[in-house]
Protein backbone atom coordinates (compact mmCIF):
# COMPACT_ATOMS: atom_id res chain seq x y z
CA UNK A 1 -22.43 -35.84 22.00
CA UNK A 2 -23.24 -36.77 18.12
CA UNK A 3 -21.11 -35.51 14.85
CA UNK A 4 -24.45 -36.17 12.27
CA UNK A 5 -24.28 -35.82 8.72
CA UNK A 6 -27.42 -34.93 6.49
CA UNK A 7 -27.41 -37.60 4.05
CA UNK A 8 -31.00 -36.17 2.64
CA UNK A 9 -33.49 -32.88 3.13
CA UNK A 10 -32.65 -30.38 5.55
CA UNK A 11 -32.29 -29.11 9.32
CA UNK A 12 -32.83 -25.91 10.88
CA UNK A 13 -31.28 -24.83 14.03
CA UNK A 14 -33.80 -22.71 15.65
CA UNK A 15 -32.31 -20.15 18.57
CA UNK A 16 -35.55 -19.82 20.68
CA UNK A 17 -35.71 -16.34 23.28
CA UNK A 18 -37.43 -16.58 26.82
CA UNK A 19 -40.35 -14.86 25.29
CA UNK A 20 -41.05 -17.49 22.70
CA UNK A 21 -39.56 -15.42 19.48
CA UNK A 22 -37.45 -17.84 16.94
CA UNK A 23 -34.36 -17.29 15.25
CA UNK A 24 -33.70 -19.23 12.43
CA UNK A 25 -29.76 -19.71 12.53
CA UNK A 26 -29.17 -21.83 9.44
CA UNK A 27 -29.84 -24.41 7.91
CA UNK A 28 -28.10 -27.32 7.03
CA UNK A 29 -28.38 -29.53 3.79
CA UNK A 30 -27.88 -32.63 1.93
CA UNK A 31 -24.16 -33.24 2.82
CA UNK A 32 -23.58 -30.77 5.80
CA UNK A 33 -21.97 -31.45 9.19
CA UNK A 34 -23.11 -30.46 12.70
CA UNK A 35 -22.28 -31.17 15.93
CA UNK A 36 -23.36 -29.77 18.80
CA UNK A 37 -21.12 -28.39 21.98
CA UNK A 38 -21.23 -31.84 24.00
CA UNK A 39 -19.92 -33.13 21.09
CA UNK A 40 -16.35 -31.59 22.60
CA UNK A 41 -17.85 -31.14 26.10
CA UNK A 42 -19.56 -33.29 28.42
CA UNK A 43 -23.39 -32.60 29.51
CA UNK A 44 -23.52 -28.85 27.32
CA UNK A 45 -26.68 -27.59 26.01
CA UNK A 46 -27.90 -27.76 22.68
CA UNK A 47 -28.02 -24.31 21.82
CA UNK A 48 -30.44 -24.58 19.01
CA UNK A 49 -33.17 -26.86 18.42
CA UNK A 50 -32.84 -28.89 15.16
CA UNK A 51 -36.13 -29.21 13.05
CA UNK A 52 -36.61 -31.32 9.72
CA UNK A 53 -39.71 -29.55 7.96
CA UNK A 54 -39.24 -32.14 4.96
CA UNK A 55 -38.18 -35.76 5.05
CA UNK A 56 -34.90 -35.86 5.55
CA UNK A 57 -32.25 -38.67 6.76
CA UNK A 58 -29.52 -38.03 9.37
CA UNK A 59 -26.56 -40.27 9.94
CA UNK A 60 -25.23 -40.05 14.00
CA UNK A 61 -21.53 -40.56 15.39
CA UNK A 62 -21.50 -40.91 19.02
CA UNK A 63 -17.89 -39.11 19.53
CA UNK A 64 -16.53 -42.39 21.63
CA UNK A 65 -16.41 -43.84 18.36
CA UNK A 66 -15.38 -40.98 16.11
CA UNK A 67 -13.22 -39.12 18.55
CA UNK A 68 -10.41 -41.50 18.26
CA UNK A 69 -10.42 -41.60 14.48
CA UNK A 70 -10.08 -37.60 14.89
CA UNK A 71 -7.31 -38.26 16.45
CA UNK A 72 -5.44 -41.14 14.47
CA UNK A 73 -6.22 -38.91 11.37
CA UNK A 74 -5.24 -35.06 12.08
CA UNK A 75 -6.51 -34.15 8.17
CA UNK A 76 -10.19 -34.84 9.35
CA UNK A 77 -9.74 -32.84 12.88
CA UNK A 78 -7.96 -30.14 10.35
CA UNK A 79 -11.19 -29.91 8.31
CA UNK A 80 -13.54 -30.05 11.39
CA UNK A 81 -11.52 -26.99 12.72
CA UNK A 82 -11.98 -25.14 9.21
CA UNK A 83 -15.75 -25.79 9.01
CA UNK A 84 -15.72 -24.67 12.90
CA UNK A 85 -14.12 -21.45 11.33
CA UNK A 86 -16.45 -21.16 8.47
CA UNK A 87 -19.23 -21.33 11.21
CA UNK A 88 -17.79 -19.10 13.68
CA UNK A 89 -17.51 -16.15 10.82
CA UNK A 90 -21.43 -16.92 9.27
CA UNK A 91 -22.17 -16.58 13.31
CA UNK A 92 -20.67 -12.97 13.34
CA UNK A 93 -22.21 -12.37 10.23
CA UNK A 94 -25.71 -12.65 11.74
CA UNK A 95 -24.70 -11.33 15.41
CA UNK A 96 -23.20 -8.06 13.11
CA UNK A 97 -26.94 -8.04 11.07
CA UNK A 98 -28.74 -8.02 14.27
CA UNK A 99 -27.01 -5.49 16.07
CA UNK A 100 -26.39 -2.58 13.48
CA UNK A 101 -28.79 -3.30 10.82
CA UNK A 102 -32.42 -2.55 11.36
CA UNK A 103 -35.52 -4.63 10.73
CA UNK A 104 -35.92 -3.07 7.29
CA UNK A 105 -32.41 -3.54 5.86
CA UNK A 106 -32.39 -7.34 6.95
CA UNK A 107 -35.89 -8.17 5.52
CA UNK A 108 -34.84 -6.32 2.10
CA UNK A 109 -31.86 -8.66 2.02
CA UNK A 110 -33.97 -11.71 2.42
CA UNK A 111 -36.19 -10.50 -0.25
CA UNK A 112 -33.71 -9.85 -2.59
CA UNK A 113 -31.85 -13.36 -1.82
CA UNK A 114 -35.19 -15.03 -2.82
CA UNK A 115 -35.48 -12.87 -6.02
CA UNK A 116 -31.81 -13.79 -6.89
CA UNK A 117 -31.94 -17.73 -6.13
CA UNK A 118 -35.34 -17.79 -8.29
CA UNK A 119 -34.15 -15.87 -10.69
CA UNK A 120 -37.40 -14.46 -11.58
CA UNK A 121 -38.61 -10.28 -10.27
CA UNK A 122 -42.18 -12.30 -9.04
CA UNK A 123 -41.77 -14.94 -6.06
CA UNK A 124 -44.39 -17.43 -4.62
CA UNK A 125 -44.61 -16.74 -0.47
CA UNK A 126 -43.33 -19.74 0.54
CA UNK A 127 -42.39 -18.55 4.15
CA UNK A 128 -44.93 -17.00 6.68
CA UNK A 129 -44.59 -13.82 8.06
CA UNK A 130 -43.68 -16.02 11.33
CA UNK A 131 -41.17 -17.82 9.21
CA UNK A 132 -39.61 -14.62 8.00
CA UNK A 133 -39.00 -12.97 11.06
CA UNK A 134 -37.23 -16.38 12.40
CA UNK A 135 -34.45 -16.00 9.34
CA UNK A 136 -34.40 -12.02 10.40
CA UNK A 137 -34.36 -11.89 14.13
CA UNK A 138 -37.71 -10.24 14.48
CA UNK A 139 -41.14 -10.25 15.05
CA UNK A 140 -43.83 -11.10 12.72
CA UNK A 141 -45.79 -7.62 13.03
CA UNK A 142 -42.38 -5.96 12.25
CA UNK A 143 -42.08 -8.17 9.27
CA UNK A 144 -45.77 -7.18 7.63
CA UNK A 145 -45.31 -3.47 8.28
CA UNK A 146 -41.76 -3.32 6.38
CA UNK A 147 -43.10 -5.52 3.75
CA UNK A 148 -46.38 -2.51 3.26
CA UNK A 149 -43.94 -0.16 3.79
CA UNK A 150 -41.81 -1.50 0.72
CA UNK A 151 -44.93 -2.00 -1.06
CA UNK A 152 -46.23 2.16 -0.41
CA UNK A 153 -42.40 2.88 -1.82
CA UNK A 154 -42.95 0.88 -5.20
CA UNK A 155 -39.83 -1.47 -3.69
CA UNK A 156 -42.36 -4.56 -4.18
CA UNK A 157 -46.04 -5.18 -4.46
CA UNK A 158 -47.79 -7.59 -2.12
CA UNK A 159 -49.86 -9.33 -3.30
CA UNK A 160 -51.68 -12.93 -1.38
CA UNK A 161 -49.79 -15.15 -3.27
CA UNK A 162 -46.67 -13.27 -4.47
CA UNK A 163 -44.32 -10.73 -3.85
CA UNK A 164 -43.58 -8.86 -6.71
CA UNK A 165 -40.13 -6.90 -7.03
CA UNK A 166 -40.72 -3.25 -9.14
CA UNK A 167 -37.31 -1.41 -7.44
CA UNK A 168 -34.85 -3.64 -7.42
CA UNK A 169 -32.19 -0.71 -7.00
CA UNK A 170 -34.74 0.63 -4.45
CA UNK A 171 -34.72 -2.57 -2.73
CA UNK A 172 -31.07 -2.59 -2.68
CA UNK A 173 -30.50 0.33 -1.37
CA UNK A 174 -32.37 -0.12 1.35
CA UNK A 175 -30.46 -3.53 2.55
CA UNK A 176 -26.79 -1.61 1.99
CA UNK A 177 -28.03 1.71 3.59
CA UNK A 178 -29.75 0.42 6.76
């Protein structure tokens, strides 16, 4: 029953299935807010388990002592409710990805979000195949045979280190199209 605050680093919230797959839901940064649903109801389930893979530093409210200041101030429970919206519509987002857009299309968006944030058409692998099918809802296997599949297209070349973009239209068109 915690509101926390990431004053430093980062948290993922990790949707684990029965057979042991991950899901990486987000993550939240330096200045984010999370609660989770006993926050608003007693004795509910986390429904994703929170992991820190660099130092970080979390600040907890216990909602006895924040609830009431909710309530005194409606602005704050106005801006909880907006960031509850924000939430509810990135949760769609991936609940739409997974559903209609196959294991190809969602890995060439990833790619090309890492391309675009470095800024650069070669990126270091910084995320194992295990790591990249948590952010895309799949498997790890799936994940190497799309990425040799991009590669046999001249969308990318793999290389041990690197992945190295040669088609970015290519690559686009295959996370629009799928």
């Amino acid at each position: 029953p915690y509101l926390f605050l990431v004053a430093e680093g980062e948290l993922d919230a990790v949707k684990v299935s029965g057979e042991g797959r991950n899901l990486l839901v987000t993550t939240f940064g330096a200045g984010e807010l999370f609660w989770g649903l006993a926050f608003f109801q007693d004795g509910a389930p986390l429904l994703a388990t929170l992991e820190a893979h660099v130092p970080s530093r979390v600040y907890l409210w216990h909602r006895q002592y924040i609830e009431p200041v909710f309530i005194e101030h409606g602005r704050m429970a106005w801006e909880l409710c907006r960031l509850m919206i924000q939430r509810m519509q990135r949760a769609s987002t991936i609940v739409e990805e997974l559903a209609f857009q196959p294991v190809s299309g969602r890995l060439a968006r990833l790619l090309l979000d890492d391309f675009k944030s470095a800024g650069e058409a070669a990126i270091g692998r910084h995320l194992t195949l295990d790591e990249m099918a948590a952010r895309i809802g799949t498997t790890r296997e799936m994940v190497c045979r799309a990425l040799y599949r991009f590669a046999d297209k001249k969308l990318i070349d793999v290389t041990r280190t690197e992945f190295v973009l040669t088609n970015k239209d290519g690559l686009a068109r295959v996370a629009e199209s799928s």
